[in-house]
PDB file of N, CA and C in Angstrom:
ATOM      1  N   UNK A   1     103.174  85.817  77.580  1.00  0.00           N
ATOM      2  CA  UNK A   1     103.327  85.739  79.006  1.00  0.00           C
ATOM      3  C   UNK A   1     102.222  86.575  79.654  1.00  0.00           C
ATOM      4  N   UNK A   2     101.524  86.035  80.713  1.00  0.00           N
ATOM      5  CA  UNK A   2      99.873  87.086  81.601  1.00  0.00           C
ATOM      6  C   UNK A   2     100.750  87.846  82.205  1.00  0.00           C
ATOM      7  N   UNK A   3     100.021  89.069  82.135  1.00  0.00           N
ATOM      8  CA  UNK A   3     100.436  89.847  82.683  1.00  0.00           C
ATOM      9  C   UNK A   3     100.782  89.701  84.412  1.00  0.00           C
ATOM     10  N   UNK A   4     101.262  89.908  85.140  1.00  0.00           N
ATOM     11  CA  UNK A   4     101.519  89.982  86.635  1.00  0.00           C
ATOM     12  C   UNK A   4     100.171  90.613  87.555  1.00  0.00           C
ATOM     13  N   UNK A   5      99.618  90.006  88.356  1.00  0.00           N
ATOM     14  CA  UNK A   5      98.775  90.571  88.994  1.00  0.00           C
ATOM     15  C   UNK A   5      99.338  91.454  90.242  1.00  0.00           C
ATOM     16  N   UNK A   6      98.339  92.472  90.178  1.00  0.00           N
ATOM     17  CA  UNK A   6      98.688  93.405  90.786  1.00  0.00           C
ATOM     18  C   UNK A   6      98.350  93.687  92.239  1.00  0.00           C
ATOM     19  N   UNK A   7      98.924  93.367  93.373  1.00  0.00           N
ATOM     20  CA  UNK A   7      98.687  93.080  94.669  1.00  0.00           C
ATOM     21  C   UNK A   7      98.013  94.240  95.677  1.00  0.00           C
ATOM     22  N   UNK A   8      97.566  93.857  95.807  1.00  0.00           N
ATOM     23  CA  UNK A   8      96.418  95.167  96.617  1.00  0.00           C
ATOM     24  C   UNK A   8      96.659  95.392  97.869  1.00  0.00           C
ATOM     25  N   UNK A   9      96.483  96.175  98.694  1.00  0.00           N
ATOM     26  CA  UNK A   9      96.984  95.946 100.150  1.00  0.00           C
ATOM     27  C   UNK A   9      95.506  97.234 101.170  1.00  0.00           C
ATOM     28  N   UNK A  10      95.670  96.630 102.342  1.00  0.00           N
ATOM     29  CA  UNK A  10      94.658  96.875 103.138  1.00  0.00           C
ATOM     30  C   UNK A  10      95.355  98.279 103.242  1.00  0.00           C
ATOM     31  N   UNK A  11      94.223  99.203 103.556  1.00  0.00           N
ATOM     32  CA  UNK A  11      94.924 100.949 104.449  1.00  0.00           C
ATOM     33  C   UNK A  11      95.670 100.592 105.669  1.00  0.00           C
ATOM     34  N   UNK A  12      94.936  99.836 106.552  1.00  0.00           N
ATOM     35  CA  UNK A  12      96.046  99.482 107.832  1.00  0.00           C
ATOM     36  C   UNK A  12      97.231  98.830 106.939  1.00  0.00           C
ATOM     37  N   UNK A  13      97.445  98.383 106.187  1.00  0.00           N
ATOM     38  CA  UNK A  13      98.864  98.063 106.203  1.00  0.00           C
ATOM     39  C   UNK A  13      99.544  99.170 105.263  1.00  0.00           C
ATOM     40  N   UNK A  14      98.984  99.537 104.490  1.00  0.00           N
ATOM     41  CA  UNK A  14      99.275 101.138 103.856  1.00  0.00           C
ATOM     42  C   UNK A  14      99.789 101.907 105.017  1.00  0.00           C
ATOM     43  N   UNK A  15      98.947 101.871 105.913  1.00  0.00           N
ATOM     44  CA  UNK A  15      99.106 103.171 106.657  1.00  0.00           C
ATOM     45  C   UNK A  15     100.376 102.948 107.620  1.00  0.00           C
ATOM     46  N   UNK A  16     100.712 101.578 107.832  1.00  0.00           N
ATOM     47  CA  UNK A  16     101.401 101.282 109.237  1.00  0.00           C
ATOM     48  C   UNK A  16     102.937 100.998 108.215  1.00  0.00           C
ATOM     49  N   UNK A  17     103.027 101.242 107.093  1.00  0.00           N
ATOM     50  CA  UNK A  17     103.761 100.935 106.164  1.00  0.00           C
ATOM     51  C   UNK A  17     104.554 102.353 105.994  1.00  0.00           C
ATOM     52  N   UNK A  18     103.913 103.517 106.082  1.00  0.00           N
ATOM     53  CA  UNK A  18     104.286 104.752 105.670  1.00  0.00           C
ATOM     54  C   UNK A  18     104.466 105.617 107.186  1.00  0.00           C
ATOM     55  N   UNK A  19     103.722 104.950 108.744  1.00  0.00           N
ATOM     56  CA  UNK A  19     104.140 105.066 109.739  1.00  0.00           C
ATOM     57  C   UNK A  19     105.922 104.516 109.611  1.00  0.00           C
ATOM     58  N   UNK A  20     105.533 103.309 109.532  1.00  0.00           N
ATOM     59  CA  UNK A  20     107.223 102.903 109.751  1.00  0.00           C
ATOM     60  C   UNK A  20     108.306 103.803 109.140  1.00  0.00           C
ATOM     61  N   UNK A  21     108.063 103.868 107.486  1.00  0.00           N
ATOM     62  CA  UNK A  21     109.186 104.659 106.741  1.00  0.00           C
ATOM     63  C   UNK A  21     109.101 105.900 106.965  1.00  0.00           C
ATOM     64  N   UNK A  22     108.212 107.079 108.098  1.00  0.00           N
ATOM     65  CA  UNK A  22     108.358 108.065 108.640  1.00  0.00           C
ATOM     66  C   UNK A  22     109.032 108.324 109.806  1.00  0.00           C
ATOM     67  N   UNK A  23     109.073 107.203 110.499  1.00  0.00           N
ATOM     68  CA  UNK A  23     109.660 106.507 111.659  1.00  0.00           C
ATOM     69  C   UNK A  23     111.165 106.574 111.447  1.00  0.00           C
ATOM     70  N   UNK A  24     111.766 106.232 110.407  1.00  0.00           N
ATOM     71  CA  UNK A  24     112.905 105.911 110.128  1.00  0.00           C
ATOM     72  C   UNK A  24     113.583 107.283 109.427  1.00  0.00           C
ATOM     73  N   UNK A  25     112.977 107.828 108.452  1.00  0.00           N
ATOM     74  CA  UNK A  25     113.409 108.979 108.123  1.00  0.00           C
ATOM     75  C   UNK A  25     113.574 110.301 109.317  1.00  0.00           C
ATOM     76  N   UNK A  26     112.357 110.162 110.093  1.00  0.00           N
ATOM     77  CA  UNK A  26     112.855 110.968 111.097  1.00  0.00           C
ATOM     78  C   UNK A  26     113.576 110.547 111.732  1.00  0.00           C
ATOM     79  N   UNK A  27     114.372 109.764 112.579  1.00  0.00           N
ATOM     80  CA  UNK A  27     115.126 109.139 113.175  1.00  0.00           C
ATOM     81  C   UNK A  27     116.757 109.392 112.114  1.00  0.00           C
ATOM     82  N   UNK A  28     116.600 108.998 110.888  1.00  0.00           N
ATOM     83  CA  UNK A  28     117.511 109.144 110.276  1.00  0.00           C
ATOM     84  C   UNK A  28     118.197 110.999 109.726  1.00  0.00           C
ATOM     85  N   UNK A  29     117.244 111.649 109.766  1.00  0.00           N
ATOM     86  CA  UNK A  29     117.371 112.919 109.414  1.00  0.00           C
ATOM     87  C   UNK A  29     117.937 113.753 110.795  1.00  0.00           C
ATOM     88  N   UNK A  30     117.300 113.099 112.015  1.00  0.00           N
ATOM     89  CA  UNK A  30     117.701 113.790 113.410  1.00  0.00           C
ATOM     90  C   UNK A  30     118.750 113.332 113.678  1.00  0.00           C
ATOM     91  N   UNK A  31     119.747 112.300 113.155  1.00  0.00           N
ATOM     92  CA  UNK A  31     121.395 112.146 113.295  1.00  0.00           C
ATOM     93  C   UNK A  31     121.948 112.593 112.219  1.00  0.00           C
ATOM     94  N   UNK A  32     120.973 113.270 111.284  1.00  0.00           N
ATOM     95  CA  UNK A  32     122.041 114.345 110.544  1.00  0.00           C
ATOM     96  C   UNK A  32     122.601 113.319 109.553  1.00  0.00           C
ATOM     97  N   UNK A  33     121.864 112.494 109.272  1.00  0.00           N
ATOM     98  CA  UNK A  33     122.846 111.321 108.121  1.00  0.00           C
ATOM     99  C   UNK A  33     121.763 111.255 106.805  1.00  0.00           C
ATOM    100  N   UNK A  34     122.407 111.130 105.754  1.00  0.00           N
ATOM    101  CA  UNK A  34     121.790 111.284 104.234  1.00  0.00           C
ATOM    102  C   UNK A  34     121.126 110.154 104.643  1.00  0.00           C
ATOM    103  N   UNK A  35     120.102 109.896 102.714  1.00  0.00           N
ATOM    104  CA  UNK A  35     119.742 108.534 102.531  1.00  0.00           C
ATOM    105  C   UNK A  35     120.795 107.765 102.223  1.00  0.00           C
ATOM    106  N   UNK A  36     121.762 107.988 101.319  1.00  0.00           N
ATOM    107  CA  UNK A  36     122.354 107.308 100.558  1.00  0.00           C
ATOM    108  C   UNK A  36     123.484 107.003 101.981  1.00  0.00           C
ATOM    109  N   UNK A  37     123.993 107.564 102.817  1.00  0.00           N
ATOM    110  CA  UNK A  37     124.675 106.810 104.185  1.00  0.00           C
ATOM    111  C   UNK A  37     123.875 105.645 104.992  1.00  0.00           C
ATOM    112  N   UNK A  38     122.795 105.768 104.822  1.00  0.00           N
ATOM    113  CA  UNK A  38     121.772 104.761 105.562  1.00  0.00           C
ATOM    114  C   UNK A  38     121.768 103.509 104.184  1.00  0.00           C
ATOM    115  N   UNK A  39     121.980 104.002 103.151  1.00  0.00           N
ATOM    116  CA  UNK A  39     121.758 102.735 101.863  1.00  0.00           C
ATOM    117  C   UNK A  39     123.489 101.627 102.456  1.00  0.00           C
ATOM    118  N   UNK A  40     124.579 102.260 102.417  1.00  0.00           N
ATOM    119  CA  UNK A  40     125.742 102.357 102.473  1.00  0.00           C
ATOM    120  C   UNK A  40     125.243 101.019 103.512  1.00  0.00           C
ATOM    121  N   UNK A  41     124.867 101.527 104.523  1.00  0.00           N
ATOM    122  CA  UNK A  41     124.958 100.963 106.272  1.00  0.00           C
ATOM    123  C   UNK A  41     124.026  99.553 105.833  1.00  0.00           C
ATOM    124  N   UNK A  42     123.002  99.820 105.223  1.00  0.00           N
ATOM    125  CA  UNK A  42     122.252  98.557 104.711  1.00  0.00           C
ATOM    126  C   UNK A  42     122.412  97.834 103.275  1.00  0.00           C
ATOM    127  N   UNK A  43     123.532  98.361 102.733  1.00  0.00           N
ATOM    128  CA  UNK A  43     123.901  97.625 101.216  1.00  0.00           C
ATOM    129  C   UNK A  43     122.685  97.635 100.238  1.00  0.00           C
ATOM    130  N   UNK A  44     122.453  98.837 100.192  1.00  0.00           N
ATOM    131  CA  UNK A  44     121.108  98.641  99.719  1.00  0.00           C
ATOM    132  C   UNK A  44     121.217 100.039  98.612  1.00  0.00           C
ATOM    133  N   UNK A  45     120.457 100.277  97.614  1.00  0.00           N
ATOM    134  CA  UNK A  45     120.548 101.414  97.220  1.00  0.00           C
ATOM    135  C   UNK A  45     119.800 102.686  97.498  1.00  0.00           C
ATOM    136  N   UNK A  46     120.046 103.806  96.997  1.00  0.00           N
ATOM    137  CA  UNK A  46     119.560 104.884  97.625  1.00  0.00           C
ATOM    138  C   UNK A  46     118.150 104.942  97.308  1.00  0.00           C
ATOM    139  N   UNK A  47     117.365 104.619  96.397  1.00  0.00           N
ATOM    140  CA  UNK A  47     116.476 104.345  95.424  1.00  0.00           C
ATOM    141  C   UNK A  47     115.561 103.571  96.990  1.00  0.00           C
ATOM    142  N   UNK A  48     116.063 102.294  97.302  1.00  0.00           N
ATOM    143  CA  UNK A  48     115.517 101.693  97.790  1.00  0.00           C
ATOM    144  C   UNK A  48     115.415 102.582  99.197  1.00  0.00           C
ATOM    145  N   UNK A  49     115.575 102.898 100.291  1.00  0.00           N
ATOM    146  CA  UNK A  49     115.852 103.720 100.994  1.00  0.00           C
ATOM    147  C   UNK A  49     114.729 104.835 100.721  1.00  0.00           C
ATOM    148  N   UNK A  50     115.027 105.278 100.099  1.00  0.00           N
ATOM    149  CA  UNK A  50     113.672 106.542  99.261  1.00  0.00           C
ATOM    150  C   UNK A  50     112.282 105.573  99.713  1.00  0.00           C
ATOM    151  N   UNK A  51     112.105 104.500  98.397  1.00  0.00           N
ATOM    152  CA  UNK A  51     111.124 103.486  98.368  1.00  0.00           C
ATOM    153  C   UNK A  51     110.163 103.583 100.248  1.00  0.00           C
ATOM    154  N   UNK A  52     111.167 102.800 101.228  1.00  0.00           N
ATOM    155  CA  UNK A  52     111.317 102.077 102.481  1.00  0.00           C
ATOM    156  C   UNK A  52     110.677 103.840 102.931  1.00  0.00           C
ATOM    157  N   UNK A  53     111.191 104.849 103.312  1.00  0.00           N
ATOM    158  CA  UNK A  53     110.885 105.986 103.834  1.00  0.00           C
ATOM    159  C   UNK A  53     109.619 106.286 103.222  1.00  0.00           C
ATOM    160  N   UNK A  54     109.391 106.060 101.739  1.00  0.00           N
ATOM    161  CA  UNK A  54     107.877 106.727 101.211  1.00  0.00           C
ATOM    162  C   UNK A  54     106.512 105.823 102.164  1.00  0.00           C
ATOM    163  N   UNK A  55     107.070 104.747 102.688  1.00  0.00           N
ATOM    164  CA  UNK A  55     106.008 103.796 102.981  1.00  0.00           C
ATOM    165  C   UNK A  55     105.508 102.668 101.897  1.00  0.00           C
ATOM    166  N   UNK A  56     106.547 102.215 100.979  1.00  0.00           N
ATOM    167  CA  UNK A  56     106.322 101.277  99.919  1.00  0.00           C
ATOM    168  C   UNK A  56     106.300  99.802 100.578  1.00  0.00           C
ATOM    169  N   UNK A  57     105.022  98.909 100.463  1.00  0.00           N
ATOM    170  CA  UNK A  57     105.233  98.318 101.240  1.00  0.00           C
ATOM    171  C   UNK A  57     105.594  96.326 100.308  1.00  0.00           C
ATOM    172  N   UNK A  58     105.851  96.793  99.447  1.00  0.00           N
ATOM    173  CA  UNK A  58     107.200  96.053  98.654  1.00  0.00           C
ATOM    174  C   UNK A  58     108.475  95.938  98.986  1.00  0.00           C
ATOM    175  N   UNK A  59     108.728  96.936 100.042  1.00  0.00           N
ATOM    176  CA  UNK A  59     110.768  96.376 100.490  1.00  0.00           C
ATOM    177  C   UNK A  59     110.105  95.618 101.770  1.00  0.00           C
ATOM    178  N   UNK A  60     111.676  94.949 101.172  1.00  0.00           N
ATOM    179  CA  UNK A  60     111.769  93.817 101.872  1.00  0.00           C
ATOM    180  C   UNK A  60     111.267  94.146 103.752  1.00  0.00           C
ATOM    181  N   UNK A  61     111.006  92.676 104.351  1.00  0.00           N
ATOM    182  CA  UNK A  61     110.607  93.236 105.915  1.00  0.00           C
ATOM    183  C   UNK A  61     111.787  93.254 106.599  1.00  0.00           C
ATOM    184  N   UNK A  62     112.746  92.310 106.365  1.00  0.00           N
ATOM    185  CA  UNK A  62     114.010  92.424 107.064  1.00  0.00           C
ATOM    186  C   UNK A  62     114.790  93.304 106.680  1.00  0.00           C
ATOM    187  N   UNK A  63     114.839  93.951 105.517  1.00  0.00           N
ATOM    188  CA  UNK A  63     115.655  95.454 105.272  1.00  0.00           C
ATOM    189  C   UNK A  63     114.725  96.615 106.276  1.00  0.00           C
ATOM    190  N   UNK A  64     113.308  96.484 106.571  1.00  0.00           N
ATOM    191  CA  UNK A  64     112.855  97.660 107.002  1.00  0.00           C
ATOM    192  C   UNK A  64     113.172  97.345 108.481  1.00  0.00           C
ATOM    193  N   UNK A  65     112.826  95.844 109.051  1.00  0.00           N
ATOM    194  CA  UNK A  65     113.612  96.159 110.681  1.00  0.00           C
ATOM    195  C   UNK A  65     114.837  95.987 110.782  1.00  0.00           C
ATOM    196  N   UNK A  66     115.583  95.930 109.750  1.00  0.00           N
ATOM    197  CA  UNK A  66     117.546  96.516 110.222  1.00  0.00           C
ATOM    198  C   UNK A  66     117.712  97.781 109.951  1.00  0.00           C
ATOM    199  N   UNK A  67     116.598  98.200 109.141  1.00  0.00           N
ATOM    200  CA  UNK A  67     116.954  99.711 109.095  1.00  0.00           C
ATOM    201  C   UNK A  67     116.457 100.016 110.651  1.00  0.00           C
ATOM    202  N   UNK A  68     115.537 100.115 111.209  1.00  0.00           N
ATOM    203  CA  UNK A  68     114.695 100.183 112.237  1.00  0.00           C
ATOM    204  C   UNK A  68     115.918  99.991 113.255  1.00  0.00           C
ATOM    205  N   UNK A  69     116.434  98.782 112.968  1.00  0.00           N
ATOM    206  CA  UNK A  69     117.812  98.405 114.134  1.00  0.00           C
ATOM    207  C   UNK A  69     118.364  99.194 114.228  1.00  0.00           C
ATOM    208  N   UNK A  70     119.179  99.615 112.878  1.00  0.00           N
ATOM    209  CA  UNK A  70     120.247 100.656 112.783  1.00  0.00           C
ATOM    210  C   UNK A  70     119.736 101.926 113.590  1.00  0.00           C
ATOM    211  N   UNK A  71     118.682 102.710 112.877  1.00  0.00           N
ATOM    212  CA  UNK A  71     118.558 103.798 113.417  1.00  0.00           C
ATOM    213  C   UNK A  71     117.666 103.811 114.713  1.00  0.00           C
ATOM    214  N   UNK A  72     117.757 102.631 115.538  1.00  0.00           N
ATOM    215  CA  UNK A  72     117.184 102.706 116.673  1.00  0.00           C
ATOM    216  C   UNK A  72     115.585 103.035 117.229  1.00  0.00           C
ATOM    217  N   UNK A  73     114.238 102.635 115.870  1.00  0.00           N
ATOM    218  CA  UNK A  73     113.600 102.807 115.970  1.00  0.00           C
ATOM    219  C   UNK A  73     112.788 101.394 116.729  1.00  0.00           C
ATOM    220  N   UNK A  74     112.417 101.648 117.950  1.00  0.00           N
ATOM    221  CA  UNK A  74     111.538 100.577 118.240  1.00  0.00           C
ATOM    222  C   UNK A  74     110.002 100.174 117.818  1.00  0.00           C
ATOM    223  N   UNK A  75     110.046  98.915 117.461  1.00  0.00           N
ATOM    224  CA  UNK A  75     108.977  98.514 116.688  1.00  0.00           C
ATOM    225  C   UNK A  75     108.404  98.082 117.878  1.00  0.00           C
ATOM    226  N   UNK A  76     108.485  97.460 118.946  1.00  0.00           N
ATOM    227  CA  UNK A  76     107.851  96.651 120.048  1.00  0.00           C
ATOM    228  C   UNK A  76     107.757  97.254 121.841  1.00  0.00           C
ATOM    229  N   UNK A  77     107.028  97.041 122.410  1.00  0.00           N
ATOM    230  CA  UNK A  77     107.047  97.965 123.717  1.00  0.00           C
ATOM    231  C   UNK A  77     108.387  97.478 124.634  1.00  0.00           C
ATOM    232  N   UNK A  78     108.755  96.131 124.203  1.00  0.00           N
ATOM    233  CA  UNK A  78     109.965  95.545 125.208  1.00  0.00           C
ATOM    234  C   UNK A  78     111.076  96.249 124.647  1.00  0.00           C
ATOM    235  N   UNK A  79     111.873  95.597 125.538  1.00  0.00           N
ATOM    236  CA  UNK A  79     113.604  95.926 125.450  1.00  0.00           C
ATOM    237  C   UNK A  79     114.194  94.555 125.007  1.00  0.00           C
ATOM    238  N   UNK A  80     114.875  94.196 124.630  1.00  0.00           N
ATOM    239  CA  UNK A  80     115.385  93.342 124.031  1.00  0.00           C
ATOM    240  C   UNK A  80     114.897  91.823 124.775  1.00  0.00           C
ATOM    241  N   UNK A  81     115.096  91.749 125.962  1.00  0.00           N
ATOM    242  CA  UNK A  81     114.851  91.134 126.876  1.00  0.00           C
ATOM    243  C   UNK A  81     113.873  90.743 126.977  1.00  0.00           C
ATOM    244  N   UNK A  82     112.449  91.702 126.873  1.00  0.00           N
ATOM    245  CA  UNK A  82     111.428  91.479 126.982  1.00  0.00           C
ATOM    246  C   UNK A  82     111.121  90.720 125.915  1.00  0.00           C
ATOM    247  N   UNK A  83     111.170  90.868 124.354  1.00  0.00           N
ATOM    248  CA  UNK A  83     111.540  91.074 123.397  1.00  0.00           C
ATOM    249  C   UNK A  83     111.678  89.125 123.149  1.00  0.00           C
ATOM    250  N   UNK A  84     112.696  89.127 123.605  1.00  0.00           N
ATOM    251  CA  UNK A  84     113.224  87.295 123.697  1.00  0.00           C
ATOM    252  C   UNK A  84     112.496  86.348 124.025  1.00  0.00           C
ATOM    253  N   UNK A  85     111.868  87.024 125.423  1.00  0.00           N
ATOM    254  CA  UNK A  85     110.498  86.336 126.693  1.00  0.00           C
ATOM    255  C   UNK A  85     109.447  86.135 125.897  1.00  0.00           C
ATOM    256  N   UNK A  86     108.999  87.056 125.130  1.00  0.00           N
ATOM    257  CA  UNK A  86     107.850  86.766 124.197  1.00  0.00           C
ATOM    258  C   UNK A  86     107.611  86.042 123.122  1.00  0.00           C
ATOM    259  N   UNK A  87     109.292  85.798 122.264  1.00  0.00           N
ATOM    260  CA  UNK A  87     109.518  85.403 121.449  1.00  0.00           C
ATOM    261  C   UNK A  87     109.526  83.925 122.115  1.00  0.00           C
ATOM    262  N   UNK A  88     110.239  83.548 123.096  1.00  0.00           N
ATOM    263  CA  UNK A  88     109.788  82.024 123.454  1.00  0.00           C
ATOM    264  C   UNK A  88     108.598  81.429 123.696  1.00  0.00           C
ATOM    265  N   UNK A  89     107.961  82.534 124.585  1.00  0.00           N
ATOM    266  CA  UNK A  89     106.195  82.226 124.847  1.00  0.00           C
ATOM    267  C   UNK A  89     105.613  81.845 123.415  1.00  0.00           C
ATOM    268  N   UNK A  90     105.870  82.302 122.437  1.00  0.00           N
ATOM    269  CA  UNK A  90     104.627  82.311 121.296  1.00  0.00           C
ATOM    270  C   UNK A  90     105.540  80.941 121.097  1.00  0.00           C
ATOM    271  N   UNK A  91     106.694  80.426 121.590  1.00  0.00           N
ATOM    272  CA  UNK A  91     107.602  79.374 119.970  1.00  0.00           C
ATOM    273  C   UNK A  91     106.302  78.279 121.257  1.00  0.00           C
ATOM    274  N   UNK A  92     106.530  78.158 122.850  1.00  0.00           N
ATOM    275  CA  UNK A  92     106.281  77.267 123.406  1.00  0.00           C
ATOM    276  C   UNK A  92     104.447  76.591 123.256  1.00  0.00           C
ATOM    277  N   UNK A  93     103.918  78.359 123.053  1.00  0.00           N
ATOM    278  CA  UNK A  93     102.139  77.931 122.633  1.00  0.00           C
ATOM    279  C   UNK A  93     101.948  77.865 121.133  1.00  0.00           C
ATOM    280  N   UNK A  94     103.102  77.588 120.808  1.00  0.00           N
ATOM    281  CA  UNK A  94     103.278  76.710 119.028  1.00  0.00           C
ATOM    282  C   UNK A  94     103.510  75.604 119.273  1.00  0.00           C
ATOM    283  N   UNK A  95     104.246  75.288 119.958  1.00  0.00           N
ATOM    284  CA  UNK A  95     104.480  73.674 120.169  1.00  0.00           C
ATOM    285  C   UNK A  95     103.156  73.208 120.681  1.00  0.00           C
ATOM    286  N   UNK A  96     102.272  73.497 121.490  1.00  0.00           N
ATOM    287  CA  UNK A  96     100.991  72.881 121.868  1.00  0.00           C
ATOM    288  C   UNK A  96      99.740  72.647 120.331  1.00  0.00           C
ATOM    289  N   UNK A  97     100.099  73.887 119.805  1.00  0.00           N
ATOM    290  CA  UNK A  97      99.249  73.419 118.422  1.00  0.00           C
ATOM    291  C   UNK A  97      99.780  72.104 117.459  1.00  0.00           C
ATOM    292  N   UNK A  98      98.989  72.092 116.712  1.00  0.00           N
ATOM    293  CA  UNK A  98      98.837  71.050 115.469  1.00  0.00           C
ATOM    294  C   UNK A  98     100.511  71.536 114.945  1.00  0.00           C
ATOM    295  N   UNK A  99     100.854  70.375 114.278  1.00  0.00           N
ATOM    296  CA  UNK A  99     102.137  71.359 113.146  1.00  0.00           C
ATOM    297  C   UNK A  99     101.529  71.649 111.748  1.00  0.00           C
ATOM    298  N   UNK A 100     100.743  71.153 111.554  1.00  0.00           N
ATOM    299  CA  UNK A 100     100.257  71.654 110.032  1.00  0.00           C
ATOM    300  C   UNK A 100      98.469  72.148 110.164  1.00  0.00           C
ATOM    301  N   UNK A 101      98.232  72.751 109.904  1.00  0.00           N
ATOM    302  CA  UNK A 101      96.658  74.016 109.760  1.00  0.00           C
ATOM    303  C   UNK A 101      96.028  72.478 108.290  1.00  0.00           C
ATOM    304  N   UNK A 102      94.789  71.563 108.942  1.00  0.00           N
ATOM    305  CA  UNK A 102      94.262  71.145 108.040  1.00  0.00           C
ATOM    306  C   UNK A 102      92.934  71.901 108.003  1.00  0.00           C
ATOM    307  N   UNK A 103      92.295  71.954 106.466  1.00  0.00           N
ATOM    308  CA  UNK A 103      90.921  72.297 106.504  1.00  0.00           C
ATOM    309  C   UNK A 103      89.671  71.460 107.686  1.00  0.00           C
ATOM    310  N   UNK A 104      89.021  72.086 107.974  1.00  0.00           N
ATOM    311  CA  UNK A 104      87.680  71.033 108.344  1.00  0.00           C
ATOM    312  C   UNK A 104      87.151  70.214 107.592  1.00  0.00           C
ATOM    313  N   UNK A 105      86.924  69.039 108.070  1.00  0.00           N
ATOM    314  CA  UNK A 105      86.706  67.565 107.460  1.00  0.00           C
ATOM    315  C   UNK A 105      85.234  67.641 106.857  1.00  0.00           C
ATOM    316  N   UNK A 106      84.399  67.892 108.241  1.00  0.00           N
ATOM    317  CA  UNK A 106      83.040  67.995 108.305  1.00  0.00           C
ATOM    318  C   UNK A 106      81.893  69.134 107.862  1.00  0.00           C
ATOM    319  N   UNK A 107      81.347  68.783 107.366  1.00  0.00           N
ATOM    320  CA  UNK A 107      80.625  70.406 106.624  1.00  0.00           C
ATOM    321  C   UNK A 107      79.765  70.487 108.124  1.00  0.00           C
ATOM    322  N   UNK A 108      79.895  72.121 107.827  1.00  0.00           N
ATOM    323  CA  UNK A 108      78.707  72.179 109.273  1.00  0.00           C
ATOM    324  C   UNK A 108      77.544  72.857 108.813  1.00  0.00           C
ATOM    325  N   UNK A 109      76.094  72.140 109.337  1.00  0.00           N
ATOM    326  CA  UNK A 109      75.433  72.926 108.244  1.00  0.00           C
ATOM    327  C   UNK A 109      74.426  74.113 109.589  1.00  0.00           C
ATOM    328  N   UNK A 110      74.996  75.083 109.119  1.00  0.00           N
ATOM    329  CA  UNK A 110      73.978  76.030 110.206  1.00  0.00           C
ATOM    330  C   UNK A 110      73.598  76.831 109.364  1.00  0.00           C
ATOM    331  N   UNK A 111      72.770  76.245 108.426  1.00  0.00           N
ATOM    332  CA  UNK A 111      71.268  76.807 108.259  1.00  0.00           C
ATOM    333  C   UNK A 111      70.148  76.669 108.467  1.00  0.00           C
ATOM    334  N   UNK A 112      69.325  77.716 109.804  1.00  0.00           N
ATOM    335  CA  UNK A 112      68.632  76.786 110.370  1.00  0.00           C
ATOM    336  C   UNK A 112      67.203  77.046 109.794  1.00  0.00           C
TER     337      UNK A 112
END
């Protein structure tokens, strides 16, 4: 069996990865609640929780914004509301695009 390749990741997403799980640990440490109560709240284990706070950017994305939910960390400048408004804008200037991303047909040759 080949071995598994090993996935590399940009510093901005390193970095905005270990922003978030600092985000959350402080948030989680300033209500005075363990890891393993925050694992509890997300069915998740304590292990993982650890992981999510170190900035591992292998957990899952929807475990890191329900944790985010839970402990009330905002990821976005809106309020929920705002939040919705934007979320329709992008679905409605999706509907104006293509539904499927094809390659270019035509070679373009700009070498001049």
């Amino acid at each position: 069996m080949p071995a598994s390749k090993k996935q590399s990741y940009a510093r901005y997403t390193l970095s905005a990865a270990s922003l978030l799980g600092r985000m959350i640990e402080l948030e989680r440490k300033s209500r005075r609640m363990t890891a393993q109560d925050l694992a509890e709240r997300l069915g998740v284990s304590r292990g993982t929780v650890q992981r999510l706070e170190a900035g591992d950017p292998k957990v899952e994305l929807g475990l890191a914004f329900e944790a985010c939910a839970l402990m009330g960390v905002r990821l976005f400048d809106e309020d929920a509301a705002g939040l919705t408004a934007r979320l329709d804008e992008a679905g409605k200037r999706l509907a104006l695009l293509p539904k499927y991303a094809r390659p270019l047909s035509t070679v373009v040759d700009d070498d001049f």
